[in-house]
C-alpha atoms as a PDB file:
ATOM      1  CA  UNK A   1      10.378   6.836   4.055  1.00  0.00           C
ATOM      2  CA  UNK A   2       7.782   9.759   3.886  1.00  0.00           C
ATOM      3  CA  UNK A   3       4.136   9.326   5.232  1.00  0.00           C
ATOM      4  CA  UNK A   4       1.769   8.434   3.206  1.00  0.00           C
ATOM      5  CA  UNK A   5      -1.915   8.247   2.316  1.00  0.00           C
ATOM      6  CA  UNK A   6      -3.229   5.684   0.216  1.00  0.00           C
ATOM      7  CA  UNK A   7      -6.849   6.099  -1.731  1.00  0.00           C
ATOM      8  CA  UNK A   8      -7.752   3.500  -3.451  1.00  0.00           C
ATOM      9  CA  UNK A   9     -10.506   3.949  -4.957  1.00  0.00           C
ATOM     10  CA  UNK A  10     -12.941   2.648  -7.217  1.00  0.00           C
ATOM     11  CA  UNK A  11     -13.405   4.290 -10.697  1.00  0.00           C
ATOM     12  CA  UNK A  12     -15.706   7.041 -10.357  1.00  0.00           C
ATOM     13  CA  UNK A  13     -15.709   7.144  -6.446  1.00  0.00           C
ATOM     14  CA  UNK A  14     -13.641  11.117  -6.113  1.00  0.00           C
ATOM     15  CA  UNK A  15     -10.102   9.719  -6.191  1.00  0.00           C
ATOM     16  CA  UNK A  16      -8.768  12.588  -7.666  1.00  0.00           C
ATOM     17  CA  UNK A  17     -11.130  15.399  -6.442  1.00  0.00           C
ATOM     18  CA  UNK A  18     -10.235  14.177  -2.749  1.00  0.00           C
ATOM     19  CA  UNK A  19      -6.312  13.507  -3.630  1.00  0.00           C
ATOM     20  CA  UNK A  20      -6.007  17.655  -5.156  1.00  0.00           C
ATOM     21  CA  UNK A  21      -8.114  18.240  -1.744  1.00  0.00           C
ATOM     22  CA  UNK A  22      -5.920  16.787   0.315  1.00  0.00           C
ATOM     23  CA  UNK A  23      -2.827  18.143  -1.437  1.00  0.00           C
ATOM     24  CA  UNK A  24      -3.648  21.193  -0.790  1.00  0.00           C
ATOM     25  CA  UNK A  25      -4.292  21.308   2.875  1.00  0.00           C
ATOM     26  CA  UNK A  26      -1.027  19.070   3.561  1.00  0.00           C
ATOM     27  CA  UNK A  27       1.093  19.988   0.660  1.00  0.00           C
ATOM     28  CA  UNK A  28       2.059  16.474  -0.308  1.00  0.00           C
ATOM     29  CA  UNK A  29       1.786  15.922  -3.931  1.00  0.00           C
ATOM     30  CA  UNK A  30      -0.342  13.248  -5.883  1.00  0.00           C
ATOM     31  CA  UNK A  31       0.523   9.802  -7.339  1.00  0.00           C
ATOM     32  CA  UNK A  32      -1.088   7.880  -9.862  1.00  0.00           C
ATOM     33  CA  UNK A  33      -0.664   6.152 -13.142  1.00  0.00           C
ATOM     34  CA  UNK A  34      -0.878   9.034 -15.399  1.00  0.00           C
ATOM     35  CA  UNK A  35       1.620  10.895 -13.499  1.00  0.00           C
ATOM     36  CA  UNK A  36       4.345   8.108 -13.133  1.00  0.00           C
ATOM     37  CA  UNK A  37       3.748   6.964 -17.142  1.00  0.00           C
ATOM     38  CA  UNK A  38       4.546  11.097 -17.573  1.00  0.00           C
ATOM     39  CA  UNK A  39       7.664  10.587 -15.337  1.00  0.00           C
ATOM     40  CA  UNK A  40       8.716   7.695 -16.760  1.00  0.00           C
ATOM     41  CA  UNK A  41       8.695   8.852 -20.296  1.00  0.00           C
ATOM     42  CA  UNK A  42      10.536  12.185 -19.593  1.00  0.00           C
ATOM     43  CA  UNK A  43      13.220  10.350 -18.204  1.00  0.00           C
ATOM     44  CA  UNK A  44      13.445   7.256 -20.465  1.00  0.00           C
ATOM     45  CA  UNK A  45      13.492   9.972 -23.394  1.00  0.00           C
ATOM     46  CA  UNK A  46      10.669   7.735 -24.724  1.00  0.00           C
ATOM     47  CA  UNK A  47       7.296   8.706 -26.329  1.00  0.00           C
ATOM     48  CA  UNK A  48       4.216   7.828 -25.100  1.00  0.00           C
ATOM     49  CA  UNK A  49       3.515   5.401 -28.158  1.00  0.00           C
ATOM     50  CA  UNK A  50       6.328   3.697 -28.182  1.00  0.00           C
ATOM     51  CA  UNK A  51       5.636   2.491 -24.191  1.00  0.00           C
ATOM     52  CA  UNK A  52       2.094   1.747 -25.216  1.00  0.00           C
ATOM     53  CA  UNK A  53       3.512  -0.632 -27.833  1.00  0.00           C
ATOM     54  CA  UNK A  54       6.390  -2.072 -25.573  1.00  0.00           C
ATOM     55  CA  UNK A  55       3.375  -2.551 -22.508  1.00  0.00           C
ATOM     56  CA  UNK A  56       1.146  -4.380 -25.058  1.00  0.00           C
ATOM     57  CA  UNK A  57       3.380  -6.802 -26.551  1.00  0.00           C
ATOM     58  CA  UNK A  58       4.646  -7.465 -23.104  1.00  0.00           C
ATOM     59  CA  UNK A  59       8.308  -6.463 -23.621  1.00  0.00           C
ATOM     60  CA  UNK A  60       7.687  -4.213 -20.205  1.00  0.00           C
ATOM     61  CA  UNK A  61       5.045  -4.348 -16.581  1.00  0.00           C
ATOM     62  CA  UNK A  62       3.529  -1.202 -16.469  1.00  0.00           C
ATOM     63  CA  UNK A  63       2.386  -2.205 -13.173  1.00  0.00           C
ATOM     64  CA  UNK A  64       6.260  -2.752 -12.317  1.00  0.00           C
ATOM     65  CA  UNK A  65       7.592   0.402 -13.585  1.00  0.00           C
ATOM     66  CA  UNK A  66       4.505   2.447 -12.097  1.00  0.00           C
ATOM     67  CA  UNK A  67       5.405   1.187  -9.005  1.00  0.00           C
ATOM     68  CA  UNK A  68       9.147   1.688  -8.844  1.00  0.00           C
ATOM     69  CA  UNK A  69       8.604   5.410 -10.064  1.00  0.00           C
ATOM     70  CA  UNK A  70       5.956   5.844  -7.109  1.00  0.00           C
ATOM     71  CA  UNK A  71       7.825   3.751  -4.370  1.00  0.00           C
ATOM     72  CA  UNK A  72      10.730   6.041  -5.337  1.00  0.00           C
ATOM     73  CA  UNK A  73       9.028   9.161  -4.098  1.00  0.00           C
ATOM     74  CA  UNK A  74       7.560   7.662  -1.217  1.00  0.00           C
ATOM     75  CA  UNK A  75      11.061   6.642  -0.172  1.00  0.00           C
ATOM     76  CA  UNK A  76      12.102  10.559   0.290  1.00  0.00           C
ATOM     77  CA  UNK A  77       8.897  12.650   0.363  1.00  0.00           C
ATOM     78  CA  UNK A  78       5.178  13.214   1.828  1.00  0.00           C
ATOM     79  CA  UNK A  79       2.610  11.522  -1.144  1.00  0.00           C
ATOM     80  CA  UNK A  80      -0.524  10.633  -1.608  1.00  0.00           C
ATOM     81  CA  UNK A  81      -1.365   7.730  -3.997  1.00  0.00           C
ATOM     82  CA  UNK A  82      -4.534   7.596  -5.366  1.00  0.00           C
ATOM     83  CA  UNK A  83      -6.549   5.375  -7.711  1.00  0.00           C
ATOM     84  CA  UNK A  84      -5.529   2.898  -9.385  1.00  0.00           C
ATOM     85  CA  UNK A  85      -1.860   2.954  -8.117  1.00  0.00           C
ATOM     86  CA  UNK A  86      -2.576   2.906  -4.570  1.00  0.00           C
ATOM     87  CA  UNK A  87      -3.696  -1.059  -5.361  1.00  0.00           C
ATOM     88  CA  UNK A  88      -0.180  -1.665  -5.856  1.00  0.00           C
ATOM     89  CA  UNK A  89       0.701  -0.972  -2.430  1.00  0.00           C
ATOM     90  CA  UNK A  90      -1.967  -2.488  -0.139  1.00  0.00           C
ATOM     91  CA  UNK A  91       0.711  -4.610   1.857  1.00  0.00           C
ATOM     92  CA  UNK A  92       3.358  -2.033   2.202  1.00  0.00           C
ATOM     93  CA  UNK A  93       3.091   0.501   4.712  1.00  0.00           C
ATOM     94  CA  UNK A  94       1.191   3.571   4.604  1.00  0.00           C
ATOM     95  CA  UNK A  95       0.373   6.222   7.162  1.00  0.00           C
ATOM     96  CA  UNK A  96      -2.988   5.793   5.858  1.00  0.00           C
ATOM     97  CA  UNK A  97      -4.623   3.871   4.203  1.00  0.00           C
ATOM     98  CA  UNK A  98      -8.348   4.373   2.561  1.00  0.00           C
ATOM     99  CA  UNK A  99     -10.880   2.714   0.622  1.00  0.00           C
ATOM    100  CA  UNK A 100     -13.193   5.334  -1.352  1.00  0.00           C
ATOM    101  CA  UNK A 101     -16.612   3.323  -2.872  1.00  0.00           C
ATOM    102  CA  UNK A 102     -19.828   4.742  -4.046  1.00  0.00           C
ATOM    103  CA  UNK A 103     -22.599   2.968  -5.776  1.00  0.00           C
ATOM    104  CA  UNK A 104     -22.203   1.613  -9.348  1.00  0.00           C
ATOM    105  CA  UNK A 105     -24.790   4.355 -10.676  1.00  0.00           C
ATOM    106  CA  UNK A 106     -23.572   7.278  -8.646  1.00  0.00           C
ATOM    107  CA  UNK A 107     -20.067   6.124 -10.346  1.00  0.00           C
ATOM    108  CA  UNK A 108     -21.172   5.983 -13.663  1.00  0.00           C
ATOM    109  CA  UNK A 109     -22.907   9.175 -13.647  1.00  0.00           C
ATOM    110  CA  UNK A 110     -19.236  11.157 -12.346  1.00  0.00           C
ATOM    111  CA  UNK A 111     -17.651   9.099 -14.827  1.00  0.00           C
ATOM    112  CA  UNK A 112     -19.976  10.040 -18.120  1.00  0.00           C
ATOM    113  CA  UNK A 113     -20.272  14.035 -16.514  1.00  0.00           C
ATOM    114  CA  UNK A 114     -16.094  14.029 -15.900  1.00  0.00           C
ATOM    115  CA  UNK A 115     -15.200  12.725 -18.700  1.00  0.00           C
ATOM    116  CA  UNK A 116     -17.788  13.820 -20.961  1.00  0.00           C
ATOM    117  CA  UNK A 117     -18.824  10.593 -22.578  1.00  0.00           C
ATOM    118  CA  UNK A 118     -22.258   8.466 -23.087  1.00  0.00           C
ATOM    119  CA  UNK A 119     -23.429   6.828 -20.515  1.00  0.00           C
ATOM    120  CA  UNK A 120     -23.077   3.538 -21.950  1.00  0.00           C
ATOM    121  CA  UNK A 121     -19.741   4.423 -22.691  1.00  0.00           C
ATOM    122  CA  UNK A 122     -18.784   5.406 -18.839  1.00  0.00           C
ATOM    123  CA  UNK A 123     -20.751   1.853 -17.946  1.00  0.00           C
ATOM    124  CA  UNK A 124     -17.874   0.386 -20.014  1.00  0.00           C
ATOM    125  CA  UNK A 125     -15.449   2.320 -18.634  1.00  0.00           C
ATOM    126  CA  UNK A 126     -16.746   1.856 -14.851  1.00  0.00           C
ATOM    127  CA  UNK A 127     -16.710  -2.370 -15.767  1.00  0.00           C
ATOM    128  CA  UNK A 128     -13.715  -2.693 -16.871  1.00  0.00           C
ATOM    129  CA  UNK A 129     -11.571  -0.619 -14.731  1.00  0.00           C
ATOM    130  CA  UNK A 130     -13.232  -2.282 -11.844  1.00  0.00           C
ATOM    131  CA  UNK A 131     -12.078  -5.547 -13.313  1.00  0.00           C
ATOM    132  CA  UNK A 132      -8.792  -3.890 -13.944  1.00  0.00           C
ATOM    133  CA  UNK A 133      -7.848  -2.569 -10.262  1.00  0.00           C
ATOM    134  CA  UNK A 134      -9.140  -6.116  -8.316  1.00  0.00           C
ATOM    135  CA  UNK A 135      -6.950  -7.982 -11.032  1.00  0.00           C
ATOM    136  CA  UNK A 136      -3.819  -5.496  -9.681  1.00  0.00           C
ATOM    137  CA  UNK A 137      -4.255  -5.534  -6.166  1.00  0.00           C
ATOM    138  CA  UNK A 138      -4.570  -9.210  -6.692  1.00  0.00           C
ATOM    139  CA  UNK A 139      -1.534  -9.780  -9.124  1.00  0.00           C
ATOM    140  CA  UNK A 140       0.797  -7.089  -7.649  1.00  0.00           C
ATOM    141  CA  UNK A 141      -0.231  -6.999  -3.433  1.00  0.00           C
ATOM    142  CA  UNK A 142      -1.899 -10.657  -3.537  1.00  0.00           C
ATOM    143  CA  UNK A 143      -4.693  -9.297  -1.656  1.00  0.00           C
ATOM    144  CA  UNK A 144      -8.281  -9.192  -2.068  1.00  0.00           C
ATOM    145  CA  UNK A 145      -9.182  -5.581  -2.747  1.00  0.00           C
ATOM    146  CA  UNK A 146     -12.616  -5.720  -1.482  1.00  0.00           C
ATOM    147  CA  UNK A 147     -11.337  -7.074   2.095  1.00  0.00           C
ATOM    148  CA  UNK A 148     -11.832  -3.692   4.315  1.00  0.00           C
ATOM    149  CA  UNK A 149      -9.647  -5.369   7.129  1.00  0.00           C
ATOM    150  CA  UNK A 150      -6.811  -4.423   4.759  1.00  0.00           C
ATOM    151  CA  UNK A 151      -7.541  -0.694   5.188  1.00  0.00           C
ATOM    152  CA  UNK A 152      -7.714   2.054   8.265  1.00  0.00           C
ATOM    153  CA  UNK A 153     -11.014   2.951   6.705  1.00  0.00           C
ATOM    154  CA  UNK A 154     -13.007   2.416   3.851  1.00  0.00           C
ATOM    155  CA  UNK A 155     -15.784   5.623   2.984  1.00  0.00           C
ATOM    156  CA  UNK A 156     -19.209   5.728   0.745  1.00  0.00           C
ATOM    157  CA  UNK A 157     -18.037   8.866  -0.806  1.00  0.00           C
ATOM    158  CA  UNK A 158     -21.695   9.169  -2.163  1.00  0.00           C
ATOM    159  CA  UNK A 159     -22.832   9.686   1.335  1.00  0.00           C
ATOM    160  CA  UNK A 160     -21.193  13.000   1.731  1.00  0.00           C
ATOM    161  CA  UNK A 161     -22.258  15.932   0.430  1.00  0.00           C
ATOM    162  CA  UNK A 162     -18.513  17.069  -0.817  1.00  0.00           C
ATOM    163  CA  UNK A 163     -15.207  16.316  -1.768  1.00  0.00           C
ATOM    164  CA  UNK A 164     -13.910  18.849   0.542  1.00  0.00           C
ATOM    165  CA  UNK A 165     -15.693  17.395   3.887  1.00  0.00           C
ATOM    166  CA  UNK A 166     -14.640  14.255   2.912  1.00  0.00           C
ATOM    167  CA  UNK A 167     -10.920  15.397   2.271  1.00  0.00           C
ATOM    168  CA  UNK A 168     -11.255  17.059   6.061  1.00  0.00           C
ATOM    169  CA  UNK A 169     -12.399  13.820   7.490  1.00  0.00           C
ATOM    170  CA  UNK A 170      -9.139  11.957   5.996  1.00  0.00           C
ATOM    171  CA  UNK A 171      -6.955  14.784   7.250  1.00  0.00           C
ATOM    172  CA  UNK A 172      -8.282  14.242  10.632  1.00  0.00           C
ATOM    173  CA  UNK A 173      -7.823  10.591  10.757  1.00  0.00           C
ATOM    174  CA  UNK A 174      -4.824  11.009   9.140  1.00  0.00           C
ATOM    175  CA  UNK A 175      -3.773  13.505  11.685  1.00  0.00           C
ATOM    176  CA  UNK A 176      -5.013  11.191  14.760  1.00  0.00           C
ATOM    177  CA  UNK A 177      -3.143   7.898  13.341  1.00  0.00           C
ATOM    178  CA  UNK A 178       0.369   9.186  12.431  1.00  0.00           C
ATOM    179  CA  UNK A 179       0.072  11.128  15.925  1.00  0.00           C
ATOM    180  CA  UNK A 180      -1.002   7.397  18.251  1.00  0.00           C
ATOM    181  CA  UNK A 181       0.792   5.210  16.117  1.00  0.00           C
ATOM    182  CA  UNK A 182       2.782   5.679  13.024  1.00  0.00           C
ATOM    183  CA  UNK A 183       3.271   3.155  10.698  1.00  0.00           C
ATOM    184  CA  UNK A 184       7.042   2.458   8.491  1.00  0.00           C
ATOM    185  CA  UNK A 185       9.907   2.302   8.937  1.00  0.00           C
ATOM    186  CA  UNK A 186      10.213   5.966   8.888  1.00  0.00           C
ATOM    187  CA  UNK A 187       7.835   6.654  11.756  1.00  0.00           C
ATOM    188  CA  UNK A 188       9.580   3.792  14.123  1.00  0.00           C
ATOM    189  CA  UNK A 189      12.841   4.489  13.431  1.00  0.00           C
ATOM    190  CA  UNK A 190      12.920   6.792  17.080  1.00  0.00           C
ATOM    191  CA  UNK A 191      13.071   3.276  19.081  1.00  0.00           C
ATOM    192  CA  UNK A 192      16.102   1.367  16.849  1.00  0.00           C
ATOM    193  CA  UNK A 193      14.954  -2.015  18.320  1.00  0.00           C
ATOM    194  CA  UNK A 194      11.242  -1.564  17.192  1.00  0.00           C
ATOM    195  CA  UNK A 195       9.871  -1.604  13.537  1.00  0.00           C
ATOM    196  CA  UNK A 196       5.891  -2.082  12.815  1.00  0.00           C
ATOM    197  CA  UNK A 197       5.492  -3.491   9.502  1.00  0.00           C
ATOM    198  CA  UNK A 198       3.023  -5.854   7.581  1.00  0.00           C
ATOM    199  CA  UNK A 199       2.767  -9.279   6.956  1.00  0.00           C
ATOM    200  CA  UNK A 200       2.963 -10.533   2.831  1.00  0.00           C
ATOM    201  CA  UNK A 201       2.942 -14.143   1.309  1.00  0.00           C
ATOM    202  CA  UNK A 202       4.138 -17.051   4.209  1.00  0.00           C
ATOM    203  CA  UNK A 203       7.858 -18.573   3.551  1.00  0.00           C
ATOM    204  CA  UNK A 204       7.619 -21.807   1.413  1.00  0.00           C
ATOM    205  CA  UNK A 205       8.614 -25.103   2.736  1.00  0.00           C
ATOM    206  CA  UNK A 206      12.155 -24.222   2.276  1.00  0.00           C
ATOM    207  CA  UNK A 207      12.418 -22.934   5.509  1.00  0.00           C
ATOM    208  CA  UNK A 208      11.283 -26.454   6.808  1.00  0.00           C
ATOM    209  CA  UNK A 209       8.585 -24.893   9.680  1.00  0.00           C
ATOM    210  CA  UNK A 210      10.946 -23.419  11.132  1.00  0.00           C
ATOM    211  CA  UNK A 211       9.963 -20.418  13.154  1.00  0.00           C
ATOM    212  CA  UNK A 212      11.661 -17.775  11.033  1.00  0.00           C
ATOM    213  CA  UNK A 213      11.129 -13.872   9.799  1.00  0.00           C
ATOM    214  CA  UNK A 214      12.926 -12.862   6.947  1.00  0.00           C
ATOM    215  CA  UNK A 215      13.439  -8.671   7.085  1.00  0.00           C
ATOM    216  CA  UNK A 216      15.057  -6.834   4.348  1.00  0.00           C
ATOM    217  CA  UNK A 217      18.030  -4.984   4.654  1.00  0.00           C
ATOM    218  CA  UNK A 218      16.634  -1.810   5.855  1.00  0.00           C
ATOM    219  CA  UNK A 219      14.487  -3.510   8.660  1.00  0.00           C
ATOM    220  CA  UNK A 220      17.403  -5.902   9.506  1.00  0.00           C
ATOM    221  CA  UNK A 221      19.261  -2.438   9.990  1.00  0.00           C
ATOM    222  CA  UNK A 222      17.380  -0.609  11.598  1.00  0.00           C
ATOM    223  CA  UNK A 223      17.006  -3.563  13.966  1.00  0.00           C
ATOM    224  CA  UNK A 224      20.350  -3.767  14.230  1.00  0.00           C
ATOM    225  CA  UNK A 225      19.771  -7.625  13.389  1.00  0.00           C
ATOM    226  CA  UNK A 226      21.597 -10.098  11.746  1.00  0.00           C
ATOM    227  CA  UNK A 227      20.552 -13.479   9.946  1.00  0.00           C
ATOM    228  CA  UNK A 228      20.197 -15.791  12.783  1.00  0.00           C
ATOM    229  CA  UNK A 229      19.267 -13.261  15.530  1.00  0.00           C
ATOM    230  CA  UNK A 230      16.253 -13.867  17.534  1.00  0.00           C
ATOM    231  CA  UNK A 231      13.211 -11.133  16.887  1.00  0.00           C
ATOM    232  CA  UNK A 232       9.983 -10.694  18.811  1.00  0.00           C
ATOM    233  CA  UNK A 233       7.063 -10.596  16.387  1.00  0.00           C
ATOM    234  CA  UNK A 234       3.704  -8.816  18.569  1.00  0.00           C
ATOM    235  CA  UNK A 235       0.516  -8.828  17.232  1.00  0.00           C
ATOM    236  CA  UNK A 236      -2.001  -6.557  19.223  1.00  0.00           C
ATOM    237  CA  UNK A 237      -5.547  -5.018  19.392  1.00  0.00           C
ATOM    238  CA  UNK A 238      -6.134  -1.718  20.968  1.00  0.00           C
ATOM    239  CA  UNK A 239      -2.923  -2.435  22.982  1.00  0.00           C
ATOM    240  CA  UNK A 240      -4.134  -5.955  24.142  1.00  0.00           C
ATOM    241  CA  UNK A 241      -1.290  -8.306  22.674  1.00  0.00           C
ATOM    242  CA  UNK A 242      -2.920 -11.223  21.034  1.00  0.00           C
ATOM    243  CA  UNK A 243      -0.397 -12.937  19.855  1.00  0.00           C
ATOM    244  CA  UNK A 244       4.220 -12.458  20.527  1.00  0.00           C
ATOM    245  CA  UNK A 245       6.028 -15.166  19.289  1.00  0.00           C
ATOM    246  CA  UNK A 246       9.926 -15.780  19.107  1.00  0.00           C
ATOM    247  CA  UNK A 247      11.872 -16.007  15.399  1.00  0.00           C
ATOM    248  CA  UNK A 248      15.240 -16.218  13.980  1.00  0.00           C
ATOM    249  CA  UNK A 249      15.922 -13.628  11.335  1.00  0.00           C
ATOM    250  CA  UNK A 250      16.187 -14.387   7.538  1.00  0.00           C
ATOM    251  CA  UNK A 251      17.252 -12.409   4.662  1.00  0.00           C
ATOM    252  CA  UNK A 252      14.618 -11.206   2.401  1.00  0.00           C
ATOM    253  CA  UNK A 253      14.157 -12.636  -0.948  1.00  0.00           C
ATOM    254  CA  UNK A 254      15.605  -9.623  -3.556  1.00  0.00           C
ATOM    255  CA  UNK A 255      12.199  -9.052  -5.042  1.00  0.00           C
ATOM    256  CA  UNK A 256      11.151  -7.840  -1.132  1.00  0.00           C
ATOM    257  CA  UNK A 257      13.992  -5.375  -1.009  1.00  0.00           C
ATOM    258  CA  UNK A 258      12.197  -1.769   0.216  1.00  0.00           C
ATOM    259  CA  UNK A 259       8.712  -2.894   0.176  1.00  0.00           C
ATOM    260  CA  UNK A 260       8.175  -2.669   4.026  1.00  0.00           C
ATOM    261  CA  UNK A 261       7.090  -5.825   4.616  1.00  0.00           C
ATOM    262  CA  UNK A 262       7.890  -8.956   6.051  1.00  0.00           C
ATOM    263  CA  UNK A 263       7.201 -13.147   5.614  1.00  0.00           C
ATOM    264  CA  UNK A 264       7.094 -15.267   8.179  1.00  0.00           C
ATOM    265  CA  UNK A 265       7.319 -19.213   7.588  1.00  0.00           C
ATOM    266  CA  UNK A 266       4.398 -21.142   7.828  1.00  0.00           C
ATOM    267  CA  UNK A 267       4.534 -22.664  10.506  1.00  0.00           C
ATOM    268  CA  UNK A 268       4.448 -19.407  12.447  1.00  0.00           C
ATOM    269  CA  UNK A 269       1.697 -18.128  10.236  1.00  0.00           C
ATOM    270  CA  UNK A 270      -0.296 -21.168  11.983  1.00  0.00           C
ATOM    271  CA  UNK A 271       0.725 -19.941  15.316  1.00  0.00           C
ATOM    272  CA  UNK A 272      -2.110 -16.816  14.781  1.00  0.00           C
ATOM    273  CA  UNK A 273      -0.731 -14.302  12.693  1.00  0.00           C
ATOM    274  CA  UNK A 274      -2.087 -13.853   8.920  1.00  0.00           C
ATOM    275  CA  UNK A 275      -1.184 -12.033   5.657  1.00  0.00           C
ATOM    276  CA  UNK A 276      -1.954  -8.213   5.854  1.00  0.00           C
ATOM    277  CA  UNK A 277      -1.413  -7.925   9.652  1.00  0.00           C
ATOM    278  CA  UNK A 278      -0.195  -5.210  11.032  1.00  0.00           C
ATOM    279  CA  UNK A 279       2.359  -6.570  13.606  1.00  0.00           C
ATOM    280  CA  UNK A 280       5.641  -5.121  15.674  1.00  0.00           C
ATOM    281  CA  UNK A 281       9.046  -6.622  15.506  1.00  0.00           C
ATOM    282  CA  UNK A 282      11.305  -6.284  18.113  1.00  0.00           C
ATOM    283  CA  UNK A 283      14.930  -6.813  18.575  1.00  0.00           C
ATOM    284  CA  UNK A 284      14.937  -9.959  21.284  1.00  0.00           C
ATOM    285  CA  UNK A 285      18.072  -9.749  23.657  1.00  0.00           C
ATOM    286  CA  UNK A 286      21.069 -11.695  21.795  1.00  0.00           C
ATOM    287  CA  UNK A 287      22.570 -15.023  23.899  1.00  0.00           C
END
């Protein structure tokens, strides 16, 4: 898996000025809807109508099909994601992540100016693509998109006085955090009995509280883990463990294959972890 930064971003709040910034001082190229719709219909030999139709009588999940096309890049290359899209990926992992707000006028105003519309007609625009991006980091990550414990950093981009300085200041976070931690599969891979990963949705009762983890392939891999192997799940602070539990390993449900993170049952949810932690697994030593 590549690094990657996430920007998600409120309509309005210099997604896409800060994403081209950033793009240019690391070279990584840019995500977002527009771009994997484009991708999508050059490869599906499809016109742009004809997906519009198909999305709106519900014959295909844009979300879905955004996301695969995205996820596929950040599989193999350096991206940033940025707007909308990047909601569909709060609980995988990211190098970086970022929230990007600015006040509901300030946004209005960039909207009406970039897009050259009324202002009443960027106030429509600003209310319900707000609407829009809670309702898919809800649907798609199950996460409240407003919760800034979900991100490395969340930034008024109406208190800076460019896109540029504000593109610097995410290149030297994102600089300092892939450099003192890492975060993927991608970044752990140099220790094979270490992974640091997220935490999605608990297990259902059908684990019957048992204290299990269920990894995906890759993870169980790079683990070097079987189903039924004991793992070591570490939650810390600043280096101060807070909470390092024992748990037999489960196979991933199919839908979790590549996403990067991981479910615990809940009865070891109640034991102090919680969804959207950031937590290490470790490979225990085998009986």
């Amino acid at each position: 898996m590549g690094k990657v930064i996430l920007l998600a971003a409120d309509l309005g709040a210099g997604a896409t000025e800060i994403g081209e910034a950033l793009a240019k001082r690391l070279n990584y190229e840019v995500w977002n809807y527009e771009q994997a719709i484009k991708t999508m219909v050059v490869s599906s030999e499809r016109s742009m109508a004809e997906i519009s139709a198909e999305a709106s009588s519900g014959e295909i999940d844009v979300n879905q099909i955004v996301a695969s096309v995205i996820r596929d890049r950040m599989r193999v290359q350096n991206v940033i994601v940025e707007g909308r899209a990047a909601f569909l990926f709060l609980l995988e992992p990211a190098t970086l992540k970022v929230r990007l707000v600015a006040p509901y006028d300030i946004r209005v105003l960039h909207v009406a100016d970039y897009r050259r519309i009324s202002r009443e007609e960027a106030e429509e625009a600003v209310r319900a693509d707000d609407e829009a991006r809670r309702s898919v980091a809800e649907r798609e990550s199950k996460v409240n998109a407003d919760d800034p414990t979900i991100y490395d950093v969340v930034i008024n981009t109406a208190a800076w006085s460019a896109w540029d300085r504000i593109a610097d200041i995410i290149v030297d976070l994102f600089e300092e955090k892939d450099k003192i931690m890492g975060v993927g599969l991608a970044e752990t891979t140099q220790r094979a009995d270490e992974i640091r990963v997220l935490i999605g949705a608990p297990l259902g009762p059908e684990v019957n509280g048992d204290f299990l983890i269920a990894l995906d392939t890759i993870q169980r891999n790079t683990l070097g883990v079987k189903p039924g192997d004991d793992v070591i799940i570490e939650s810390s602070t600043w280096g101060i463990v807070r909470v390092s539990k024992k748990a037999k390993v489960a196979s991933a449900k199919h839908e979790d294959e590549g996403k990067g993170y991981v479910r615990l049952s809940q009865k070891l949810m109640e034991e102090g972890y919680y969804k959207g932690q950031r937590v290490t697994v470790r490979r225990a030593a085998q009986a």
